[in-house]
PDB file of N, CA and C in Angstrom:
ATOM      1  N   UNK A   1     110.017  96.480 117.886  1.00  0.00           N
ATOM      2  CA  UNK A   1     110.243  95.593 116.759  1.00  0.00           C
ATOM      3  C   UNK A   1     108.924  95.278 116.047  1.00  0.00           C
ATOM      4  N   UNK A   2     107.800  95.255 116.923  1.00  0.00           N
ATOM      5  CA  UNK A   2     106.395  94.645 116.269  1.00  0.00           C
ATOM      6  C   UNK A   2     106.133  96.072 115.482  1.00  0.00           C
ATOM      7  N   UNK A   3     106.128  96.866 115.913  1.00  0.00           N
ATOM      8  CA  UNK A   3     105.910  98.475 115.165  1.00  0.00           C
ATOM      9  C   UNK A   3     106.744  98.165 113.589  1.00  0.00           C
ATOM     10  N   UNK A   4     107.905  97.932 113.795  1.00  0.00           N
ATOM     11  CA  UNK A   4     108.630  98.102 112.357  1.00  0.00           C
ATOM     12  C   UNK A   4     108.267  97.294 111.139  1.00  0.00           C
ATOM     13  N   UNK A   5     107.982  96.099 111.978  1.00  0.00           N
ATOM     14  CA  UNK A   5     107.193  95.118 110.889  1.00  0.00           C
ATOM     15  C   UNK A   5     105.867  95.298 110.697  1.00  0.00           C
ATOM     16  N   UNK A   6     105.117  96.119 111.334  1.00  0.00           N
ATOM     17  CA  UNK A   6     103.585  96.344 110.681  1.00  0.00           C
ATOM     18  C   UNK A   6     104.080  97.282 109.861  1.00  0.00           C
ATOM     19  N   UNK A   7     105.070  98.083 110.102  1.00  0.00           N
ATOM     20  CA  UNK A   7     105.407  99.299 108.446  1.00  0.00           C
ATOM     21  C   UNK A   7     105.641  99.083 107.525  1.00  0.00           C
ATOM     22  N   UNK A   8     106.940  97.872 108.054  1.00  0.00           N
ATOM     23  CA  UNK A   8     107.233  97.196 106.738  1.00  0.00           C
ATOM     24  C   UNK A   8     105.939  96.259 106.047  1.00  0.00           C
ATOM     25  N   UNK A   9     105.112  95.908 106.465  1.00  0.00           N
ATOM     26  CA  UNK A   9     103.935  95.158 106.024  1.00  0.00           C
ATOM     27  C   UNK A   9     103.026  96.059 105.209  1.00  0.00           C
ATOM     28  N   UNK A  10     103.032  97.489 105.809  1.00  0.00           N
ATOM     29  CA  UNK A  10     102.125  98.214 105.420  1.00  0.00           C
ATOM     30  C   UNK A  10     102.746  99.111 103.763  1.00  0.00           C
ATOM     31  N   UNK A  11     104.212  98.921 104.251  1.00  0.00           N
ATOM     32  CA  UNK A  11     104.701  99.244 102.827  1.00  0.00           C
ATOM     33  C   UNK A  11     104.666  98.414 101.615  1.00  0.00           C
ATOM     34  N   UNK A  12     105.093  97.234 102.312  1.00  0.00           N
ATOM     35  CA  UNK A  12     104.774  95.920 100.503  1.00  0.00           C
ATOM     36  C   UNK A  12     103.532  96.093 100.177  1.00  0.00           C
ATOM     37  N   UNK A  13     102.615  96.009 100.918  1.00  0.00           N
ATOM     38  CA  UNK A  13     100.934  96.731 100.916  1.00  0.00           C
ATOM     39  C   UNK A  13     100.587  97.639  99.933  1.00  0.00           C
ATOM     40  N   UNK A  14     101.367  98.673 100.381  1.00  0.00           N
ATOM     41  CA  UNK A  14     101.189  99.828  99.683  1.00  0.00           C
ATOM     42  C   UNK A  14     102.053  99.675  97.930  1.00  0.00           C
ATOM     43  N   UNK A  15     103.502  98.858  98.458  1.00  0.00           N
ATOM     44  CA  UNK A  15     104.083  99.341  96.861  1.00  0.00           C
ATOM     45  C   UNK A  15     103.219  98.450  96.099  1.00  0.00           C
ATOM     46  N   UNK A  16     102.515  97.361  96.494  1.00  0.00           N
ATOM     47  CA  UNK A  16     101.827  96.030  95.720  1.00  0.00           C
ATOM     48  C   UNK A  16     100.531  97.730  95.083  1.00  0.00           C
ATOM     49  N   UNK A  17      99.877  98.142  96.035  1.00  0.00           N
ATOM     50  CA  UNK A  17      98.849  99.021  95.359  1.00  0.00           C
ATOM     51  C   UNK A  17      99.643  99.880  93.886  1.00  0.00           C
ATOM     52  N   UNK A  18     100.370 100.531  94.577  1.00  0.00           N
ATOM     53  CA  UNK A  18     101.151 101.981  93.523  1.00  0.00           C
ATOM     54  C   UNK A  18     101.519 100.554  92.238  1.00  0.00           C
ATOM     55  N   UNK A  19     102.323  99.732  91.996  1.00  0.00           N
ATOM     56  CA  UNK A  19     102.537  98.493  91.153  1.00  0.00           C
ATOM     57  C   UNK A  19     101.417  98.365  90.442  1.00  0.00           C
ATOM     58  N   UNK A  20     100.521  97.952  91.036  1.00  0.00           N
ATOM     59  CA  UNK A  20      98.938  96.879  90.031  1.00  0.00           C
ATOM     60  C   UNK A  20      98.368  98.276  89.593  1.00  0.00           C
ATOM     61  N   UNK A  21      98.425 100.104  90.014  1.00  0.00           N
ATOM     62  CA  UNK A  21      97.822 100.839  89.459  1.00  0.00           C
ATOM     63  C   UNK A  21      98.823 101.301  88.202  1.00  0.00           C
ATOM     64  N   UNK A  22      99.779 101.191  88.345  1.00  0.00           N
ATOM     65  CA  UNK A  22     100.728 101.295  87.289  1.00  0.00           C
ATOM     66  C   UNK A  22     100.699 100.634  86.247  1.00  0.00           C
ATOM     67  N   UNK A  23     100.671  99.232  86.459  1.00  0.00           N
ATOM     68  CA  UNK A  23      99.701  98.465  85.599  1.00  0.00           C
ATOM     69  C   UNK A  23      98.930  99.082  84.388  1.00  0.00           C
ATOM     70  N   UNK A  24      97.987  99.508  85.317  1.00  0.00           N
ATOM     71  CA  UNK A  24      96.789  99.548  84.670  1.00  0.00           C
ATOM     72  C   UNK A  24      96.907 100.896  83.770  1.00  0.00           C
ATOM     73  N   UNK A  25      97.690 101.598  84.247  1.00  0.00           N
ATOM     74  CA  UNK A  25      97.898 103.082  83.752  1.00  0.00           C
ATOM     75  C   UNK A  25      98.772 102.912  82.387  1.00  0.00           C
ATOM     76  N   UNK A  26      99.375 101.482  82.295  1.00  0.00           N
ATOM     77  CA  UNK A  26     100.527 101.473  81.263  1.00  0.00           C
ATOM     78  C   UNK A  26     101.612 102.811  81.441  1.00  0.00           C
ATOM     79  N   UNK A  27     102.748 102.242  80.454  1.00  0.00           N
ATOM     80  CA  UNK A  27     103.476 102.615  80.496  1.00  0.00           C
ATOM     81  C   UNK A  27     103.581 104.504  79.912  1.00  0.00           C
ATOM     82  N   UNK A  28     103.224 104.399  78.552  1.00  0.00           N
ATOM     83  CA  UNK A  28     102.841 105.348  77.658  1.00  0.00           C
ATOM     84  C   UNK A  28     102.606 106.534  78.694  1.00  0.00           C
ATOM     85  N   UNK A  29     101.091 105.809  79.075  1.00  0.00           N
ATOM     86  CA  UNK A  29     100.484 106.956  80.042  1.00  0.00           C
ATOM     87  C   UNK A  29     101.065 107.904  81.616  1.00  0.00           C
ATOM     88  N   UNK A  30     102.303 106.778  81.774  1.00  0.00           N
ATOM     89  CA  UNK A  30     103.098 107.316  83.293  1.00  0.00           C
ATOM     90  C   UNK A  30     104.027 107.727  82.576  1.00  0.00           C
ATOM     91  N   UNK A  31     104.755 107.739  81.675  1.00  0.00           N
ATOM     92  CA  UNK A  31     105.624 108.704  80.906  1.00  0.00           C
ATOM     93  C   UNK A  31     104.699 110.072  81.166  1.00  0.00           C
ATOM     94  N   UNK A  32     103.658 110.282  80.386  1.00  0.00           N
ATOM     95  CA  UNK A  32     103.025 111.366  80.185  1.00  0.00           C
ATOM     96  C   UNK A  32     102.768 112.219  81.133  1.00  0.00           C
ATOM     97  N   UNK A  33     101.993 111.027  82.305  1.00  0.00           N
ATOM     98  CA  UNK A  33     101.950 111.828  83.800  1.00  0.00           C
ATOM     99  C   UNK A  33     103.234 112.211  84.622  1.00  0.00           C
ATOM    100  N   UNK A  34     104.492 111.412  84.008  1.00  0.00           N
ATOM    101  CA  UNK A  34     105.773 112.035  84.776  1.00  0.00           C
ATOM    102  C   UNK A  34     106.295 113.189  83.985  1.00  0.00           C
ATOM    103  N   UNK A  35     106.236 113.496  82.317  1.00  0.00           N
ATOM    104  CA  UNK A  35     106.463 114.823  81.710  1.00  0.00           C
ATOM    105  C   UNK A  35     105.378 116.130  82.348  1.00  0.00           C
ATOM    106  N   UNK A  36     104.116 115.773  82.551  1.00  0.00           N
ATOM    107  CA  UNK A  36     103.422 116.584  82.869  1.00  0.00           C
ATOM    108  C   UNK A  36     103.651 117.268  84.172  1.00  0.00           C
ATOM    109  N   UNK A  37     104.190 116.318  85.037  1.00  0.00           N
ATOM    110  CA  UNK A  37     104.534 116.600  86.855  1.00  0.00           C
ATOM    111  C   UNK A  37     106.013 117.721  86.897  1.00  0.00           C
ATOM    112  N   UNK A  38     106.997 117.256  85.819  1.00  0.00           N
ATOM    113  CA  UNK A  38     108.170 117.729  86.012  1.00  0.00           C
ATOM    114  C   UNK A  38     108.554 118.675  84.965  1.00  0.00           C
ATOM    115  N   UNK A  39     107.723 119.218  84.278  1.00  0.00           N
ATOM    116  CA  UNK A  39     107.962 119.943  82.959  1.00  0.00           C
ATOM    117  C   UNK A  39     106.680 120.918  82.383  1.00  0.00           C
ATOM    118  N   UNK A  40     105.656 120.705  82.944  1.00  0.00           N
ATOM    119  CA  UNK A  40     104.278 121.350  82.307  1.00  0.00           C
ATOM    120  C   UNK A  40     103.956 122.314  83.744  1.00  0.00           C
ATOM    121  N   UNK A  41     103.723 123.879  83.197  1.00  0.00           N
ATOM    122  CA  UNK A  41     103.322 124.842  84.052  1.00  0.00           C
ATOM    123  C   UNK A  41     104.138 125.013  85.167  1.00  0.00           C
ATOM    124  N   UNK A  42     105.710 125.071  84.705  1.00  0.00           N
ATOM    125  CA  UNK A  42     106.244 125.654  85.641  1.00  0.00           C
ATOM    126  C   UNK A  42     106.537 127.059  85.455  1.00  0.00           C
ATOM    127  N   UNK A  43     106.554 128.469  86.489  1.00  0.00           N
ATOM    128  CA  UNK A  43     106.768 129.356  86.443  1.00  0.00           C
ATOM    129  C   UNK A  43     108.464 129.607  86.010  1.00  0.00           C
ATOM    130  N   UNK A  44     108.989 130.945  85.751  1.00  0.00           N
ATOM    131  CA  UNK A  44     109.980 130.848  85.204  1.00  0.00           C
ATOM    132  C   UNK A  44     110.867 130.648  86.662  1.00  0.00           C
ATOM    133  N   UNK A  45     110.645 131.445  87.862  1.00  0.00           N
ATOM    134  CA  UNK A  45     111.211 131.112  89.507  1.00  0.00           C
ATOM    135  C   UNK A  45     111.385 129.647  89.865  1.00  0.00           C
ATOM    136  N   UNK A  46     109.962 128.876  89.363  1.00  0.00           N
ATOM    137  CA  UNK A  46     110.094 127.262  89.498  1.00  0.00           C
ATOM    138  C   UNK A  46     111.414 127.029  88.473  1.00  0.00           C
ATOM    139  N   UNK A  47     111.582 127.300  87.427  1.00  0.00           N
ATOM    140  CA  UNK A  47     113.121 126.670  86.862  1.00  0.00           C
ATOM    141  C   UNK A  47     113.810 127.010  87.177  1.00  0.00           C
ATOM    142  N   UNK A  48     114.112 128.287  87.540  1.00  0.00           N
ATOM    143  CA  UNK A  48     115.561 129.264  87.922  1.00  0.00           C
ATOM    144  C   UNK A  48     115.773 127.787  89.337  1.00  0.00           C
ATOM    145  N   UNK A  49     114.785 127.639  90.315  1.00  0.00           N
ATOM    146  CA  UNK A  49     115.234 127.059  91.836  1.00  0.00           C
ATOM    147  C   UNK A  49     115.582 125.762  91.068  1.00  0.00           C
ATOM    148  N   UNK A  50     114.690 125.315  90.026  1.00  0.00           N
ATOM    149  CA  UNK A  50     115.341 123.765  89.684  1.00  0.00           C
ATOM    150  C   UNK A  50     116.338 123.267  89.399  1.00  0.00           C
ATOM    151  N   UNK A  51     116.750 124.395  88.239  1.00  0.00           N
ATOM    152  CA  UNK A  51     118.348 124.145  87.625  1.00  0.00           C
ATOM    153  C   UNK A  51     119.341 125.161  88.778  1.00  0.00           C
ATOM    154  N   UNK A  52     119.002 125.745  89.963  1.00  0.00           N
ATOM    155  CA  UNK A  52     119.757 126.082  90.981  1.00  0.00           C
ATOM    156  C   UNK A  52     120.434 124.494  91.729  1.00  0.00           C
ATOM    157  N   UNK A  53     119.133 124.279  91.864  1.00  0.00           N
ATOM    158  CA  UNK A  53     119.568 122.839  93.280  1.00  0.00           C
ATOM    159  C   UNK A  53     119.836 121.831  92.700  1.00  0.00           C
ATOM    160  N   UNK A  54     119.638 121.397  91.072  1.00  0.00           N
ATOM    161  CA  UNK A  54     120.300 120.187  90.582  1.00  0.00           C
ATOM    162  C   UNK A  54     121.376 120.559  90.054  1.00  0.00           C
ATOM    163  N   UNK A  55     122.544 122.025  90.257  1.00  0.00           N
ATOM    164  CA  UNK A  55     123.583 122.823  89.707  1.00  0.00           C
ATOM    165  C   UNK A  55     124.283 122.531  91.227  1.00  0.00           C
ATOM    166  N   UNK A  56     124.033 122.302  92.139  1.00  0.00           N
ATOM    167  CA  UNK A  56     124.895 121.974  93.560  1.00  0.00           C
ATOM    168  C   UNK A  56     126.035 120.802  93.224  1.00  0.00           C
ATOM    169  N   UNK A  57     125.292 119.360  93.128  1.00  0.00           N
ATOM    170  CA  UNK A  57     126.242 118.477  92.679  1.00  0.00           C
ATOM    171  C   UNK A  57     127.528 118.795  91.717  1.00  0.00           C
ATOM    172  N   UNK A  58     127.022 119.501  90.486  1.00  0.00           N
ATOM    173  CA  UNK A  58     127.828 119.581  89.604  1.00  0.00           C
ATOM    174  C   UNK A  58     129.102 120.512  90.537  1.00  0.00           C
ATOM    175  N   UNK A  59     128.603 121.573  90.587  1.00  0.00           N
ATOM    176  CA  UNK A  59     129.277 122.143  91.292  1.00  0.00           C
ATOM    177  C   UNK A  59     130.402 121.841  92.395  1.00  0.00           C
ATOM    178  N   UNK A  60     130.105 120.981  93.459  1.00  0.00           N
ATOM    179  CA  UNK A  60     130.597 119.915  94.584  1.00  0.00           C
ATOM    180  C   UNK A  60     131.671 118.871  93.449  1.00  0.00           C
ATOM    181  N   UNK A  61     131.413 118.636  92.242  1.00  0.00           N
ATOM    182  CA  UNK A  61     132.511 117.767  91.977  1.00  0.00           C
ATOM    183  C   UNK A  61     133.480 118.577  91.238  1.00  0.00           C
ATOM    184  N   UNK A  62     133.074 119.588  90.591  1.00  0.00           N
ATOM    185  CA  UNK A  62     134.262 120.620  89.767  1.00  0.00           C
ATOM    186  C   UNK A  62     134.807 120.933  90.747  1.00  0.00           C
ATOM    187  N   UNK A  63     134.541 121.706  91.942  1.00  0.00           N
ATOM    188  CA  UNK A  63     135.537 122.120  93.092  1.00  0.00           C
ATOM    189  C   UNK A  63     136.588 120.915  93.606  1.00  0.00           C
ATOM    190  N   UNK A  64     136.358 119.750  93.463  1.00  0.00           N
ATOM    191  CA  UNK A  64     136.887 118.933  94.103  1.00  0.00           C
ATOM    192  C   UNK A  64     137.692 118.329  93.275  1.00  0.00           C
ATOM    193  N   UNK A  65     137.779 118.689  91.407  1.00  0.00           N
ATOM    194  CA  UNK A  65     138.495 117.653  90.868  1.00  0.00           C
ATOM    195  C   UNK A  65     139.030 119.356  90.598  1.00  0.00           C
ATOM    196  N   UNK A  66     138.997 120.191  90.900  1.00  0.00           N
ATOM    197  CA  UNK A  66     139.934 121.460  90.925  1.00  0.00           C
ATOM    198  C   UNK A  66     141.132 121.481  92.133  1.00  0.00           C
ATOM    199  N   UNK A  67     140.534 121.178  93.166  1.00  0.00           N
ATOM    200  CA  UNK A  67     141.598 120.735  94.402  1.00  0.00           C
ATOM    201  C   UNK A  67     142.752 119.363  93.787  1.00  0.00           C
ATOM    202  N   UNK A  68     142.112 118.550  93.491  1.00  0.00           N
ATOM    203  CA  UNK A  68     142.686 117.494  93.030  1.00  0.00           C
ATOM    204  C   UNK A  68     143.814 118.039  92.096  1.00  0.00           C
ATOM    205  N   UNK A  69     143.522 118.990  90.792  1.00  0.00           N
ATOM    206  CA  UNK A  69     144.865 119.438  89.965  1.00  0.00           C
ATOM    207  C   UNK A  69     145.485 120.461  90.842  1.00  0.00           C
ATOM    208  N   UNK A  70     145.356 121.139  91.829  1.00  0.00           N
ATOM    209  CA  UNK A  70     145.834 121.674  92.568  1.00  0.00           C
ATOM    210  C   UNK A  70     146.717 120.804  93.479  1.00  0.00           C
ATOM    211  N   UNK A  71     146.514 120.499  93.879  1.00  0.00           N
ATOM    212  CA  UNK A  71     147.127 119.093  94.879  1.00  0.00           C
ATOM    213  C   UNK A  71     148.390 118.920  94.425  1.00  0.00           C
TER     214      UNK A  71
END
């Protein structure tokens, strides 16, 4: 139990850091750094796997509202 609460201590810790640098970074600028992370210099293999594994979900609910008119 003493273990879980130094993590949990060490996490408000930590989100208080990632928070006050966010801050400081403004908003504008973490837009920019989140377009740049998820959209800048990806190979064409990096998109093919991206729009593969965020195409699962979609997928998982068409099959299932296909069973459903089947049903």
């Amino acid at each position: 139990m003493k273990n879980l609460s130094e993590k949990f201590t060490t996490f408000i810790q930590d989100f208080k850091n990632v928070h006050q640098e966010a801050k400081k970074q403004g908003f504008v600028n973490i837009m920019k750094l989140l377009w740049k992370d998820l959209f800048v210099g990806r190979t064409a293999f990096q998109w093919i796997y991206l729009l593969l594994l965020s195409s699962v979900p979609f997928f998982l609910e068409w099959t299932k509202a296909l069973k459903k008119e089947v049903a």
